[in-house]
Protein backbone atom coordinates (compact mmCIF):
# COMPACT_ATOMS: atom_id res chain seq x y z
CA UNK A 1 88.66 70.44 167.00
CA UNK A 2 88.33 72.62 170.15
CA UNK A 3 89.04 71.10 173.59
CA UNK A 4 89.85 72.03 177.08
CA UNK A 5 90.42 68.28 178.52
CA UNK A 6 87.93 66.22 179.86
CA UNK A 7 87.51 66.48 183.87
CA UNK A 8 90.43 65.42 185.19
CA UNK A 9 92.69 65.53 182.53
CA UNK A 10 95.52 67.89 181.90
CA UNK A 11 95.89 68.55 178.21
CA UNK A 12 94.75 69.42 174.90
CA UNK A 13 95.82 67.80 171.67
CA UNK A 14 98.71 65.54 172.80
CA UNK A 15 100.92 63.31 170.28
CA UNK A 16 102.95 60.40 172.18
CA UNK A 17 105.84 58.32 169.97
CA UNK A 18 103.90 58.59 166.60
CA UNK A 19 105.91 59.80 163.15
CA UNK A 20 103.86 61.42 159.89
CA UNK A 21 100.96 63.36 161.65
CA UNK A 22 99.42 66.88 160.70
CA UNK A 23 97.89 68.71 163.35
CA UNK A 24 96.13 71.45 161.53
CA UNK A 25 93.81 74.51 162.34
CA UNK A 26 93.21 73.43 165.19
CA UNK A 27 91.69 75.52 168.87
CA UNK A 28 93.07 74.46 171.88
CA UNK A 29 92.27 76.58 174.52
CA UNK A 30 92.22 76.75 178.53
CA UNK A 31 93.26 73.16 178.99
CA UNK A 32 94.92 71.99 182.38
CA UNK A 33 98.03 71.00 180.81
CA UNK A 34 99.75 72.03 177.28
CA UNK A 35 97.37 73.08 174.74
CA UNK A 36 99.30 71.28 172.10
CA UNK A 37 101.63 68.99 172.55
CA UNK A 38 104.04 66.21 170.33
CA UNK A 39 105.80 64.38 172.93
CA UNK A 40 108.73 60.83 172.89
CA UNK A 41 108.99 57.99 174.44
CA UNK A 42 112.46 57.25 173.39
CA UNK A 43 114.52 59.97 171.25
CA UNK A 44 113.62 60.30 167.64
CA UNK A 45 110.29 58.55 168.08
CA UNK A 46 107.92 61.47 167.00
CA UNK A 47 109.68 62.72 164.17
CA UNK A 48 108.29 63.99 160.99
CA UNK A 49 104.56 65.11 162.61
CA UNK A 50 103.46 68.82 161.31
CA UNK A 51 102.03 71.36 163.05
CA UNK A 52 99.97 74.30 161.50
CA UNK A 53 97.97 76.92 161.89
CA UNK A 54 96.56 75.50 165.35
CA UNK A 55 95.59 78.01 168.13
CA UNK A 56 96.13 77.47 171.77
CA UNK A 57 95.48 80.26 174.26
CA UNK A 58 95.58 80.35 177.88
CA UNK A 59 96.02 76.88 178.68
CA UNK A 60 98.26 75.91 182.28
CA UNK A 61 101.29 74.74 180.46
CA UNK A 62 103.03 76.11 177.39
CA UNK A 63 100.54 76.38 174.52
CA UNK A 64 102.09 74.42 172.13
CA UNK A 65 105.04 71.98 173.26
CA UNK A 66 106.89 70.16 170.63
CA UNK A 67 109.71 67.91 170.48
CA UNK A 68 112.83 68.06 167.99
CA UNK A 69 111.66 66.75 164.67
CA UNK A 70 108.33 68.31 164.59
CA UNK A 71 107.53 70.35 161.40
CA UNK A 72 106.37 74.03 162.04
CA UNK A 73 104.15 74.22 159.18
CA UNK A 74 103.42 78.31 160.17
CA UNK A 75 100.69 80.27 161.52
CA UNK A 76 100.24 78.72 165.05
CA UNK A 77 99.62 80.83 167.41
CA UNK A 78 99.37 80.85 171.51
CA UNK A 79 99.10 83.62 173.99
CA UNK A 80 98.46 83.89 177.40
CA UNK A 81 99.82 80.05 178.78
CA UNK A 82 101.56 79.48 182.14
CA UNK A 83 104.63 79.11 181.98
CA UNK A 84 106.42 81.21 179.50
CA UNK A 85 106.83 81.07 176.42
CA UNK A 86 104.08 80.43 174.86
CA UNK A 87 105.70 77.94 172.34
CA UNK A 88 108.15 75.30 172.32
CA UNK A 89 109.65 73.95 169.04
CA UNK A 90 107.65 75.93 166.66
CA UNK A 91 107.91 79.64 165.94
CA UNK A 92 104.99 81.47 166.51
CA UNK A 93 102.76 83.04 163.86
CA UNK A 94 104.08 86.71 163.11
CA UNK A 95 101.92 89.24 165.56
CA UNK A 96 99.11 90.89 163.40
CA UNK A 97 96.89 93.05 164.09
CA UNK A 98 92.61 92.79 163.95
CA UNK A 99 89.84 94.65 164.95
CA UNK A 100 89.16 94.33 168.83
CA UNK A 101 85.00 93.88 170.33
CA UNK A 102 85.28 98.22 170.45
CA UNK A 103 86.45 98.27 167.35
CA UNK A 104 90.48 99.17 168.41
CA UNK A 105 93.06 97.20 167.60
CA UNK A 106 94.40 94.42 169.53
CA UNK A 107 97.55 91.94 169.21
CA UNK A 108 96.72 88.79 167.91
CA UNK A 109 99.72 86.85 168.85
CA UNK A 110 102.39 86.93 171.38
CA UNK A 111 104.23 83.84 171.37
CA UNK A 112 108.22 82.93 172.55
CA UNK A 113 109.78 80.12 170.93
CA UNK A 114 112.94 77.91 171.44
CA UNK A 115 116.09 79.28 170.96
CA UNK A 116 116.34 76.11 168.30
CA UNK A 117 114.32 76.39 165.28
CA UNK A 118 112.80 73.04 165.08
């Protein structure tokens, strides 16, 4: 799935007060809001949900935004989102490096995380 919101709307991929989903390898770039998001309505209502391997650069809210419960299921990665950091409740993948347009080397990944593993 790639998205950037609809006109008008805000985010990307957005979970609201559901258990059990996986969220995987995914591209959720430039949205409005958070690129990726599990969100509650009431505490402990969006437990269990996995999130991996998703992407979600440059987006106006944290790239990925996830509440406690969530499973980090690895290798997402966000760079480049308003505000810092770049992820909430999931570590970020481990920075790597690939072959840049010129044929340099560029980082892949620069992503903060919680100071709670999640």
């Amino acid at each position: 799935m790639r998205t950037r919101g609809g006109p008008g709307e805000g985010g990307g991929i957005l979970l609201f007060a559901v258990t059990g989903n996986t969220v995987r390898g995914n591209v959720a770039n430039a949205n409005r809001g958070v690129g990726i998001g599990v969100f509650e309505d009431q505490p402990g209502d969006s437990t269990g949900n996995v999130l991996t391997a998703n992407v979600a650069n440059s987006s106006q809210d944290h790239g990925i935004s996830a509440v406690d419960g969530t499973v980090d299921g690895g290798g997402n990665i966000a760079h480049g989102n308003t505000p810092p950091p770049n992820c909430l409740g999931v570590r970020p993948a481990p920075k790597r490096r690939r072959s840049g347009c010129e044929g340099h080397k560029t980082p892949r990944a620069e992503c903060g995380s919680s100071p709670q593993q999640r």
